[in-house]
PDB file of N, CA and C in Angstrom:
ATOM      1  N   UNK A   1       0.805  -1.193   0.000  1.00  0.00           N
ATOM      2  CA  UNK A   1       0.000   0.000   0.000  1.00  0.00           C
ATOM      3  C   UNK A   1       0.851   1.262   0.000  1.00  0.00           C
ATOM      4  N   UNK A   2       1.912   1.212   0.600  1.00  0.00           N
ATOM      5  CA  UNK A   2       2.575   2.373   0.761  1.00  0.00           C
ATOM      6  C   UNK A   2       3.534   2.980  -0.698  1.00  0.00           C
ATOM      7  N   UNK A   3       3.675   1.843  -1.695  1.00  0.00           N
ATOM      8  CA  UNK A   3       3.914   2.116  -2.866  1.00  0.00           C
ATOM      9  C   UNK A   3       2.957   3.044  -3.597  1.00  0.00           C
ATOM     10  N   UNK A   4       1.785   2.676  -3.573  1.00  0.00           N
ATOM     11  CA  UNK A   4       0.787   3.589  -4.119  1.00  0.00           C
ATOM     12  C   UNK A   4       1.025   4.748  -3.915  1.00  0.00           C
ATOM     13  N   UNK A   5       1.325   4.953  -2.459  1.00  0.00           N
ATOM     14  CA  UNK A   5       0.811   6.608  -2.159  1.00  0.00           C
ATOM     15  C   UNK A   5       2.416   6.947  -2.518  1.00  0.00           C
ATOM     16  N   UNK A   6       3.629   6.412  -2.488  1.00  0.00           N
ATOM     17  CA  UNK A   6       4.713   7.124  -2.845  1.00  0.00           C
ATOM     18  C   UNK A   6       4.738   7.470  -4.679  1.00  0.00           C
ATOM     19  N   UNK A   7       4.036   6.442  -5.238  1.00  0.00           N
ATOM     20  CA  UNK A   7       4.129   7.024  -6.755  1.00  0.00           C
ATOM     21  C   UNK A   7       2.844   7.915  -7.362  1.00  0.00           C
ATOM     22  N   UNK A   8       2.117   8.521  -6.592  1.00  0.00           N
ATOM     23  CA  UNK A   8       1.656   9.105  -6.731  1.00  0.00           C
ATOM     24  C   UNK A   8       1.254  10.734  -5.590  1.00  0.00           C
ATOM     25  N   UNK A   9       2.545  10.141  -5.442  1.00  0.00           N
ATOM     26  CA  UNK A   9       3.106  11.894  -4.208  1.00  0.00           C
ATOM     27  C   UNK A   9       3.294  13.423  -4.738  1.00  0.00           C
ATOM     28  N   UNK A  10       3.978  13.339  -5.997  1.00  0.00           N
ATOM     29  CA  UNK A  10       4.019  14.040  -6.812  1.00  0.00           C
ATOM     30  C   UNK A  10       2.995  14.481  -8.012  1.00  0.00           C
ATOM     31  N   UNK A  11       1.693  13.936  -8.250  1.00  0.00           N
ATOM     32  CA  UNK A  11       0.815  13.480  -8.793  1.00  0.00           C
ATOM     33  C   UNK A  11       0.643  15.243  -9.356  1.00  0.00           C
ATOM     34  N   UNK A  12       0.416  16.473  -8.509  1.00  0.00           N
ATOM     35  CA  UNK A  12       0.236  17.502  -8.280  1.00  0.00           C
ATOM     36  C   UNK A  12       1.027  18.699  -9.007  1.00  0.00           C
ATOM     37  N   UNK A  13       2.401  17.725  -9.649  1.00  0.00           N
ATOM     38  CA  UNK A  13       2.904  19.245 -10.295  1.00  0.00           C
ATOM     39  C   UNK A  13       3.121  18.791 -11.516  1.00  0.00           C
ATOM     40  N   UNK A  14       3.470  19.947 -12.184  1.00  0.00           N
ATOM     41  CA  UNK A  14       3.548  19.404 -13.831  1.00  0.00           C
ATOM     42  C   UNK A  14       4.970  19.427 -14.072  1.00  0.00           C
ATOM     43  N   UNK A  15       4.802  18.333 -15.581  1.00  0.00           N
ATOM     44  CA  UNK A  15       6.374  18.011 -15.738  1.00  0.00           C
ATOM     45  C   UNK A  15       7.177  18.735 -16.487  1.00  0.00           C
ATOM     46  N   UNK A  16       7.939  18.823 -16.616  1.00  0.00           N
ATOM     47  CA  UNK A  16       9.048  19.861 -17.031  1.00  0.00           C
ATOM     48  C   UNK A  16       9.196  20.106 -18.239  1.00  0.00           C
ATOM     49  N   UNK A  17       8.825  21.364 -18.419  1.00  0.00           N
ATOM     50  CA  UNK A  17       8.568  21.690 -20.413  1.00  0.00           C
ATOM     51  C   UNK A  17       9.440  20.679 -21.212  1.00  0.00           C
ATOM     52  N   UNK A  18       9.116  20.401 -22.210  1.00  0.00           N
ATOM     53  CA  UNK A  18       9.651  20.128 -23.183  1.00  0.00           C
ATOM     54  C   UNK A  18      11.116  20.791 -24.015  1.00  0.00           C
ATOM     55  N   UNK A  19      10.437  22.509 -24.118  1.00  0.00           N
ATOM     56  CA  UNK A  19      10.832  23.186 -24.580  1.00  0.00           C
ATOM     57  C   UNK A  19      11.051  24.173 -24.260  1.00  0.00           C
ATOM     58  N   UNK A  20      12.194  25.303 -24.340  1.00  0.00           N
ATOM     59  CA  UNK A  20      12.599  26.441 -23.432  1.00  0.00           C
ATOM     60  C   UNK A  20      11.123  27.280 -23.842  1.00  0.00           C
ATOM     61  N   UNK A  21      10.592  28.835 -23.165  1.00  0.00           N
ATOM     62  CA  UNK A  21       9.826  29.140 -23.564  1.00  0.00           C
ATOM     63  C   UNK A  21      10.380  30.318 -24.915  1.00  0.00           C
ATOM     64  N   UNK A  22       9.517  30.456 -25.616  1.00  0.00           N
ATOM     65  CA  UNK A  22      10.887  31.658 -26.609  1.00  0.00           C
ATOM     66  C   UNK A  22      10.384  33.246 -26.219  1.00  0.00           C
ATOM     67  N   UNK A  23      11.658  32.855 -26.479  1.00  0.00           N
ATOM     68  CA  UNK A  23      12.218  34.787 -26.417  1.00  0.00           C
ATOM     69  C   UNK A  23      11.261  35.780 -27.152  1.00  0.00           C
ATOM     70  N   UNK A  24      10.028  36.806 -26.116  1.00  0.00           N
ATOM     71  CA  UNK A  24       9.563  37.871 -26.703  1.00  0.00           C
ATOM     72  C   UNK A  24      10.249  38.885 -27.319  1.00  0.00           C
ATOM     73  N   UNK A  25      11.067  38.652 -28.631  1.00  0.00           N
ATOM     74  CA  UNK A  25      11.961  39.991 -28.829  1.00  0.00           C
ATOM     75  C   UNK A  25      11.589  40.887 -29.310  1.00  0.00           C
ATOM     76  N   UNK A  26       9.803  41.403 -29.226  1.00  0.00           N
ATOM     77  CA  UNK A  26       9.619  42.832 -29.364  1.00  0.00           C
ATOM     78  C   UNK A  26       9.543  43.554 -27.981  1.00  0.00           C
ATOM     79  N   UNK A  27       9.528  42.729 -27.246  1.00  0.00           N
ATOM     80  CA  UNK A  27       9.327  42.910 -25.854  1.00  0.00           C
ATOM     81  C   UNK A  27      11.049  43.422 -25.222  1.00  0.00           C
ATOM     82  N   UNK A  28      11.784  42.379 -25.904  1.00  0.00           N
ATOM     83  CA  UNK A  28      12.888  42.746 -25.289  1.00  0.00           C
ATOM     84  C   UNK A  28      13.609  43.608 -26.247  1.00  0.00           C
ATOM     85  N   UNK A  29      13.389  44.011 -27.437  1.00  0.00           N
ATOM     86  CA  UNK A  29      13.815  45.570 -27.780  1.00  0.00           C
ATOM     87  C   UNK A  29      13.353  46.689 -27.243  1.00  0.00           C
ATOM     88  N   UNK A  30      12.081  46.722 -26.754  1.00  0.00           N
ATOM     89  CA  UNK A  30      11.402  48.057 -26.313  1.00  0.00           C
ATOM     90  C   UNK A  30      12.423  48.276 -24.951  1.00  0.00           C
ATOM     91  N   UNK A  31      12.356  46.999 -24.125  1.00  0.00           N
ATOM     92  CA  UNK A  31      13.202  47.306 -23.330  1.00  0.00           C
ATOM     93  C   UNK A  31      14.623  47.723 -23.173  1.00  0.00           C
ATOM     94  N   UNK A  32      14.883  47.183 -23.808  1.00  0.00           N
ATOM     95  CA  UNK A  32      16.877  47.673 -24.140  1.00  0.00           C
ATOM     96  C   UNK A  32      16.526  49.104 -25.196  1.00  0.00           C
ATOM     97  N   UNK A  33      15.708  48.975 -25.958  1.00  0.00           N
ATOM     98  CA  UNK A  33      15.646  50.991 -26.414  1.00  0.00           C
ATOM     99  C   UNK A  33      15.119  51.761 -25.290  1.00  0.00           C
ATOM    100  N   UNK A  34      14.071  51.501 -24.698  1.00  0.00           N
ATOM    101  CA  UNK A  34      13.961  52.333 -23.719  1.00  0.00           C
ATOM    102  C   UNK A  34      15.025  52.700 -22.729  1.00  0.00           C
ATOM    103  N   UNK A  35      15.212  51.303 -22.197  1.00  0.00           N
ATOM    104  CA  UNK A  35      17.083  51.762 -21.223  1.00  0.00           C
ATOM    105  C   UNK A  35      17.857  52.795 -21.763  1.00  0.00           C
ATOM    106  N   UNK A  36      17.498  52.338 -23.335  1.00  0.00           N
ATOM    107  CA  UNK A  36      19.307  53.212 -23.847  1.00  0.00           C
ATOM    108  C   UNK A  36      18.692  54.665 -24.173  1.00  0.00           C
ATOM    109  N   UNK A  37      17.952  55.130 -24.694  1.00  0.00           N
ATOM    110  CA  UNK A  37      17.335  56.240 -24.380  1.00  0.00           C
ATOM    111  C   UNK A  37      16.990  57.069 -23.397  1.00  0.00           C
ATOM    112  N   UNK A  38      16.714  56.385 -22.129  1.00  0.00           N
ATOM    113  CA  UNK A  38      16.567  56.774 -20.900  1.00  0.00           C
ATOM    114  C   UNK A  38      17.969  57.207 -20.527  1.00  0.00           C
ATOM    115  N   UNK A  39      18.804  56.594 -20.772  1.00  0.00           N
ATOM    116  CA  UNK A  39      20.271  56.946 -19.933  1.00  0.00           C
ATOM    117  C   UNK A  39      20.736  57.931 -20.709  1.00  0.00           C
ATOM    118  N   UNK A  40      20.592  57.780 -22.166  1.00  0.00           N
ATOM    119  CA  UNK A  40      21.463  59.329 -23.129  1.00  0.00           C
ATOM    120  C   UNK A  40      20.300  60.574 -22.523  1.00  0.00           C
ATOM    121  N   UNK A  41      19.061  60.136 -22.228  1.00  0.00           N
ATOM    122  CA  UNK A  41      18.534  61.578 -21.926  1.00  0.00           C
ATOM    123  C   UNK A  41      18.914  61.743 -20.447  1.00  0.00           C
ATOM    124  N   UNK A  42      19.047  61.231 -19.800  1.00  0.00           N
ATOM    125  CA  UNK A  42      19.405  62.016 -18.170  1.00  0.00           C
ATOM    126  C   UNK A  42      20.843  62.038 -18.361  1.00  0.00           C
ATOM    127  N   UNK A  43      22.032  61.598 -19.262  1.00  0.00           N
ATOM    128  CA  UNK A  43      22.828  61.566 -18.942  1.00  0.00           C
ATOM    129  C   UNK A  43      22.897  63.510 -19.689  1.00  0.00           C
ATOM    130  N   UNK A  44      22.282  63.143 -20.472  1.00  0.00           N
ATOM    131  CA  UNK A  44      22.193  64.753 -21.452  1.00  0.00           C
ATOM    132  C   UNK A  44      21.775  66.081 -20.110  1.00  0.00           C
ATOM    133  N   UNK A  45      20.732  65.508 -19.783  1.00  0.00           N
ATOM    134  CA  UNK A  45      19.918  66.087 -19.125  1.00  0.00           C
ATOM    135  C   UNK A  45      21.094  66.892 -17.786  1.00  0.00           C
ATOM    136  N   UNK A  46      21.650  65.937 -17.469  1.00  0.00           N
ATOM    137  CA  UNK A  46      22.846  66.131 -16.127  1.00  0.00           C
ATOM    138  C   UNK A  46      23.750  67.087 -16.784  1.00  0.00           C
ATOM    139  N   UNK A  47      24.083  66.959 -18.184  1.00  0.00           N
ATOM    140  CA  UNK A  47      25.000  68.071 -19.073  1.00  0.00           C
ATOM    141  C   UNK A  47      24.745  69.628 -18.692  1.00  0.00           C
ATOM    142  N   UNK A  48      23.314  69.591 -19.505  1.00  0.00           N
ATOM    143  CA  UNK A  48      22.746  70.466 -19.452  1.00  0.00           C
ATOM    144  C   UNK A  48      22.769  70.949 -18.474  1.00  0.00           C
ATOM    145  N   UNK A  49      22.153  70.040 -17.404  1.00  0.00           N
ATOM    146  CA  UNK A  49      21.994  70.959 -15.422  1.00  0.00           C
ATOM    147  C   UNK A  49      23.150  72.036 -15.346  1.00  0.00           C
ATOM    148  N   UNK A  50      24.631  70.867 -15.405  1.00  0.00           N
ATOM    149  CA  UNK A  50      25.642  71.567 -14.953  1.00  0.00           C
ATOM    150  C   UNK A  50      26.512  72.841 -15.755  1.00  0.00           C
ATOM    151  N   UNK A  51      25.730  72.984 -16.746  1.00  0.00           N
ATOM    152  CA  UNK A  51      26.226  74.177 -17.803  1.00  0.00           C
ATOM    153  C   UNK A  51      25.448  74.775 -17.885  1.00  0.00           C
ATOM    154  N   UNK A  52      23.851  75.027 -17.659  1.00  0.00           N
ATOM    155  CA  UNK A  52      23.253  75.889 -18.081  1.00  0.00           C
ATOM    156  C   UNK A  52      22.296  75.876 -16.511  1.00  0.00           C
ATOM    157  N   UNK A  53      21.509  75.482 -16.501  1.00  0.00           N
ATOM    158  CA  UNK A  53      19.982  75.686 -15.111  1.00  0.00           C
ATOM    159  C   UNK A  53      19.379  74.482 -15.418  1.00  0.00           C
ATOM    160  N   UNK A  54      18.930  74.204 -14.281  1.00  0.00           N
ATOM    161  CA  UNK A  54      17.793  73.249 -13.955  1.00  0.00           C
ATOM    162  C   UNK A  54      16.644  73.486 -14.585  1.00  0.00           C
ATOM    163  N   UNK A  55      16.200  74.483 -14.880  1.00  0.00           N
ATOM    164  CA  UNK A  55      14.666  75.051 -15.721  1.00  0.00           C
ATOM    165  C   UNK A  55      15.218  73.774 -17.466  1.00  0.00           C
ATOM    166  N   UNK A  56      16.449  74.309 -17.889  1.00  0.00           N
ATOM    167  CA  UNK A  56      16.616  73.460 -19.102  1.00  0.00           C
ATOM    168  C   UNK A  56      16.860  72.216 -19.071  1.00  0.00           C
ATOM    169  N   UNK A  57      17.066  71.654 -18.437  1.00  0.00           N
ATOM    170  CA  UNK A  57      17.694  70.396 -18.147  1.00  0.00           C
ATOM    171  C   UNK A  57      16.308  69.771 -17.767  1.00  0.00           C
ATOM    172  N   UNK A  58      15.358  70.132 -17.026  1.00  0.00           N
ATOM    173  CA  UNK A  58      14.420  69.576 -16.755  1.00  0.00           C
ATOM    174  C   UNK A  58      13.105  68.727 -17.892  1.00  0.00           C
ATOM    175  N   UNK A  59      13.137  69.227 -18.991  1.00  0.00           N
ATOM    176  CA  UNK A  59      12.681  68.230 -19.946  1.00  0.00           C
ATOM    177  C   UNK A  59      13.251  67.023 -20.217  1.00  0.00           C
ATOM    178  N   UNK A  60      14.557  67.074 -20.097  1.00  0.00           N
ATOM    179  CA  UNK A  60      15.876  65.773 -20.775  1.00  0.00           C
ATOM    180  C   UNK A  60      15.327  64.833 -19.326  1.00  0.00           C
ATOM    181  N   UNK A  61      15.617  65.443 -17.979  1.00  0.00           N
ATOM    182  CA  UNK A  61      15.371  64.576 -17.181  1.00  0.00           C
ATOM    183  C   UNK A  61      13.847  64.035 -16.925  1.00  0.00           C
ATOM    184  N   UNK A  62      13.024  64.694 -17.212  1.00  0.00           N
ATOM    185  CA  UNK A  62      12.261  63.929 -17.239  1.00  0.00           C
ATOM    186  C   UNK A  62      11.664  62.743 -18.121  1.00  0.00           C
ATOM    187  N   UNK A  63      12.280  63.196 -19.148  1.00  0.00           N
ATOM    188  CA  UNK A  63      11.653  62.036 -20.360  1.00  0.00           C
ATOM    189  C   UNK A  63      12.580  60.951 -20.283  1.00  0.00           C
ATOM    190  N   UNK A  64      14.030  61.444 -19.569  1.00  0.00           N
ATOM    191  CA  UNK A  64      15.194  60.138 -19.181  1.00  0.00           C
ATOM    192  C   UNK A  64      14.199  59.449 -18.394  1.00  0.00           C
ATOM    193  N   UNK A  65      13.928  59.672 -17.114  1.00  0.00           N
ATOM    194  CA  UNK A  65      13.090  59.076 -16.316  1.00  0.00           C
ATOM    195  C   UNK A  65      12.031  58.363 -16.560  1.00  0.00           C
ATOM    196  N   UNK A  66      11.076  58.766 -17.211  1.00  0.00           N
ATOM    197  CA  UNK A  66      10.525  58.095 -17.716  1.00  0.00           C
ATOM    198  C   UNK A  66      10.597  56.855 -18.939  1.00  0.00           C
ATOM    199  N   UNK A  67      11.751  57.088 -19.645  1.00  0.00           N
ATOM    200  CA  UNK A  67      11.881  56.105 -20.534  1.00  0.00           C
ATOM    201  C   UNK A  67      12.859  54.889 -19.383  1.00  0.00           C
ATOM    202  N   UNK A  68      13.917  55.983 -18.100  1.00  0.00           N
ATOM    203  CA  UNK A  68      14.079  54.738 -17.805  1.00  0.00           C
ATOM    204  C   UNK A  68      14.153  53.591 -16.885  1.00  0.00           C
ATOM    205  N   UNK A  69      13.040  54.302 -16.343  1.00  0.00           N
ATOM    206  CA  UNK A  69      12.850  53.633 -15.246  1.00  0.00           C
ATOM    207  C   UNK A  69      12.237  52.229 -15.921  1.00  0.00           C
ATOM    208  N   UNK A  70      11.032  52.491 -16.762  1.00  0.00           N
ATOM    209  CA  UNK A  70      10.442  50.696 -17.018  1.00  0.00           C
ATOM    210  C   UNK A  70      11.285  50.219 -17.954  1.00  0.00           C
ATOM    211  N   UNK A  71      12.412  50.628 -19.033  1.00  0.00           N
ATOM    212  CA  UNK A  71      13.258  50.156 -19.695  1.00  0.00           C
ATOM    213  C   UNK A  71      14.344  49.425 -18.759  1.00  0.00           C
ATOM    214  N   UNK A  72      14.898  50.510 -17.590  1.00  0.00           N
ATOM    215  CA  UNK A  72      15.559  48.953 -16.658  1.00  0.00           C
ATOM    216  C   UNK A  72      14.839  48.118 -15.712  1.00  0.00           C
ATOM    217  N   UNK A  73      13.849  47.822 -15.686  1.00  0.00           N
ATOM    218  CA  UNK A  73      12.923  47.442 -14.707  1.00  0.00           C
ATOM    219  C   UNK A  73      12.641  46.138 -15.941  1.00  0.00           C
ATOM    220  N   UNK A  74      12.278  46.565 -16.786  1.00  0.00           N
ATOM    221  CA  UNK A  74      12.089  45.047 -17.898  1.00  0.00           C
ATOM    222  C   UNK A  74      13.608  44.560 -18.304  1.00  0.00           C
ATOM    223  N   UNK A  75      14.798  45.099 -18.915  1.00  0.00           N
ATOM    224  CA  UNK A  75      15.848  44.797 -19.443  1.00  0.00           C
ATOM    225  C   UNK A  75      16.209  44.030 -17.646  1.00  0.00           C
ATOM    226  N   UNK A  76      16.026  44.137 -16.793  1.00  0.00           N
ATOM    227  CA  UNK A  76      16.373  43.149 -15.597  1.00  0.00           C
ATOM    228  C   UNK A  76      16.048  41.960 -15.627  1.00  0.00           C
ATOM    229  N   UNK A  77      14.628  41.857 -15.517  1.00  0.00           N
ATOM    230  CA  UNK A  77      13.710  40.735 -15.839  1.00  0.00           C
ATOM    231  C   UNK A  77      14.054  39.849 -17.014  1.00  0.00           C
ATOM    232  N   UNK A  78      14.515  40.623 -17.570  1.00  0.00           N
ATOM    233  CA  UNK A  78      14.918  39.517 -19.190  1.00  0.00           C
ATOM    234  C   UNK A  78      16.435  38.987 -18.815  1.00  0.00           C
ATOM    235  N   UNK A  79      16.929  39.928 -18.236  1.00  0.00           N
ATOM    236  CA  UNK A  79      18.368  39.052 -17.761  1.00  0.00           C
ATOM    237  C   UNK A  79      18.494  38.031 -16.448  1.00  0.00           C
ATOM    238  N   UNK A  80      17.078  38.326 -15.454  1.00  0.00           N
ATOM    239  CA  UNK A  80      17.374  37.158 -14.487  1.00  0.00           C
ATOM    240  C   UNK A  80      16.987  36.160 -15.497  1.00  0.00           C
ATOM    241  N   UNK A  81      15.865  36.320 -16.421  1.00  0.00           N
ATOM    242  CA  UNK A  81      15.000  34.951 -17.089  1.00  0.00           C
ATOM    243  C   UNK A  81      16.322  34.075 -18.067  1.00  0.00           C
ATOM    244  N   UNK A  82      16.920  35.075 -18.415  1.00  0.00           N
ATOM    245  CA  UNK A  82      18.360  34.401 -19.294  1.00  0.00           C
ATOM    246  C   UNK A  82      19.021  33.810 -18.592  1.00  0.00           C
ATOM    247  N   UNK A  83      19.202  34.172 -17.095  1.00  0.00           N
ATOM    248  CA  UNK A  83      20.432  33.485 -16.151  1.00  0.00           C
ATOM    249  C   UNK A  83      19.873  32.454 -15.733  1.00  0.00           C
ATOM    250  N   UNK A  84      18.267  32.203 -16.040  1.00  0.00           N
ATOM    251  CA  UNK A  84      17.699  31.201 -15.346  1.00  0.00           C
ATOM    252  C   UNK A  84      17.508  31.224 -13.976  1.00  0.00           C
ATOM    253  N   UNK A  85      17.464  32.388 -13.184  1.00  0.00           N
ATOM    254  CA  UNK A  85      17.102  32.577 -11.674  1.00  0.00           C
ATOM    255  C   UNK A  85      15.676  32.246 -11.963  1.00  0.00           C
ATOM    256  N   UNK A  86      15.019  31.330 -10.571  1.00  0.00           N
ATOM    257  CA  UNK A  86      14.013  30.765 -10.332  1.00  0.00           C
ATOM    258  C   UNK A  86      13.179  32.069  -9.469  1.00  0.00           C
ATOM    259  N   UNK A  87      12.309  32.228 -10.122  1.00  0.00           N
ATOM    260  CA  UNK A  87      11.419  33.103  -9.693  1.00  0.00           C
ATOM    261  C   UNK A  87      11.007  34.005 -10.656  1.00  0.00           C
ATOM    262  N   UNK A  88      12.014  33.995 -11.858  1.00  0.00           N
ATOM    263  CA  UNK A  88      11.537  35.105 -12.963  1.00  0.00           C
ATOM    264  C   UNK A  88      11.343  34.577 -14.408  1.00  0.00           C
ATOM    265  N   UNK A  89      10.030  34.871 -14.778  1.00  0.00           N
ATOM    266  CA  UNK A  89       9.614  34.447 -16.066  1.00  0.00           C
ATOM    267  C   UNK A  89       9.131  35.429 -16.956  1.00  0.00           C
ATOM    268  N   UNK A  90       8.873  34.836 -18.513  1.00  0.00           N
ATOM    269  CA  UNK A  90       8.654  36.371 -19.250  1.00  0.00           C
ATOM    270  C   UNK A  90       7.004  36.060 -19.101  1.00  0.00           C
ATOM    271  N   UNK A  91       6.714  35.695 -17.814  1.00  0.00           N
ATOM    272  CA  UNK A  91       5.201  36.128 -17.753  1.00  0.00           C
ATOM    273  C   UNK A  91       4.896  37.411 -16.945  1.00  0.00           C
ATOM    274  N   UNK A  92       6.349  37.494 -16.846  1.00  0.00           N
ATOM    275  CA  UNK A  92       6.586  38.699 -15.558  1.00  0.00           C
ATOM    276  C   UNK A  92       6.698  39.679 -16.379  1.00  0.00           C
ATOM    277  N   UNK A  93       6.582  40.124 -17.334  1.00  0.00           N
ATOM    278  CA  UNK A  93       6.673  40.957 -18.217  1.00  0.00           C
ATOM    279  C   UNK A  93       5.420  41.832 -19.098  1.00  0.00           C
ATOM    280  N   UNK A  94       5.048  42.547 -18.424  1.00  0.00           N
ATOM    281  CA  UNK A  94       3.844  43.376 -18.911  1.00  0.00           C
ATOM    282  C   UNK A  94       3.775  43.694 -20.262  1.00  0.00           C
ATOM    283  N   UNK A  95       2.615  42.654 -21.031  1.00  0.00           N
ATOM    284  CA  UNK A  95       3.109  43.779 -22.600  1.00  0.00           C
ATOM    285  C   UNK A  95       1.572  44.776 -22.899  1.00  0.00           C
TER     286      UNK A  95
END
């Protein structure tokens, strides 16, 4: 009796893909353009601060910011999912 219940202990999880899942790569360009855009504009943006005023600089930084905050926030996610850290999938990935 105790065979039974050991081969069917595991009964509950599913078995291990077949196949890797594939790579969203419109997903993961938006992200790596957004990053890289985000960083030339605040890095611009920081130019600007320190040569001219904060009044000018303040468009560059904000649109840096905004492009890059979710550009490294996804370009992360795609690199734990590449390293294969357990916990991150490209379901984690808002499209």
């Amino acid at each position: 009796m105790e065979r039974r219940g050991v081969k069917y202990a595991n009964f509950h999880e599913e078995p291990p893909a077949l196949r890797p899942p594939k790579v969203p790569m419109k997903d993961l360009m938006l992200a790596l353009v957004l990053f890289v855009v985000g960083t030339v504009c605040l890095l611009c943006g920081a130019n600007v601060f320190f040569k001219t005023s904060l009044w000018e600089s303040l468009p560059l930084n904000i649109l840096g910011g905004l492009c890059f905050i979710p550009g490294a926030y996804h370009s992360f996610i795609f690199l734990m999912v590449l390293k294969k850290v357990p916990g991150y999938s490209y379901d984690m990935i808002i499209t």
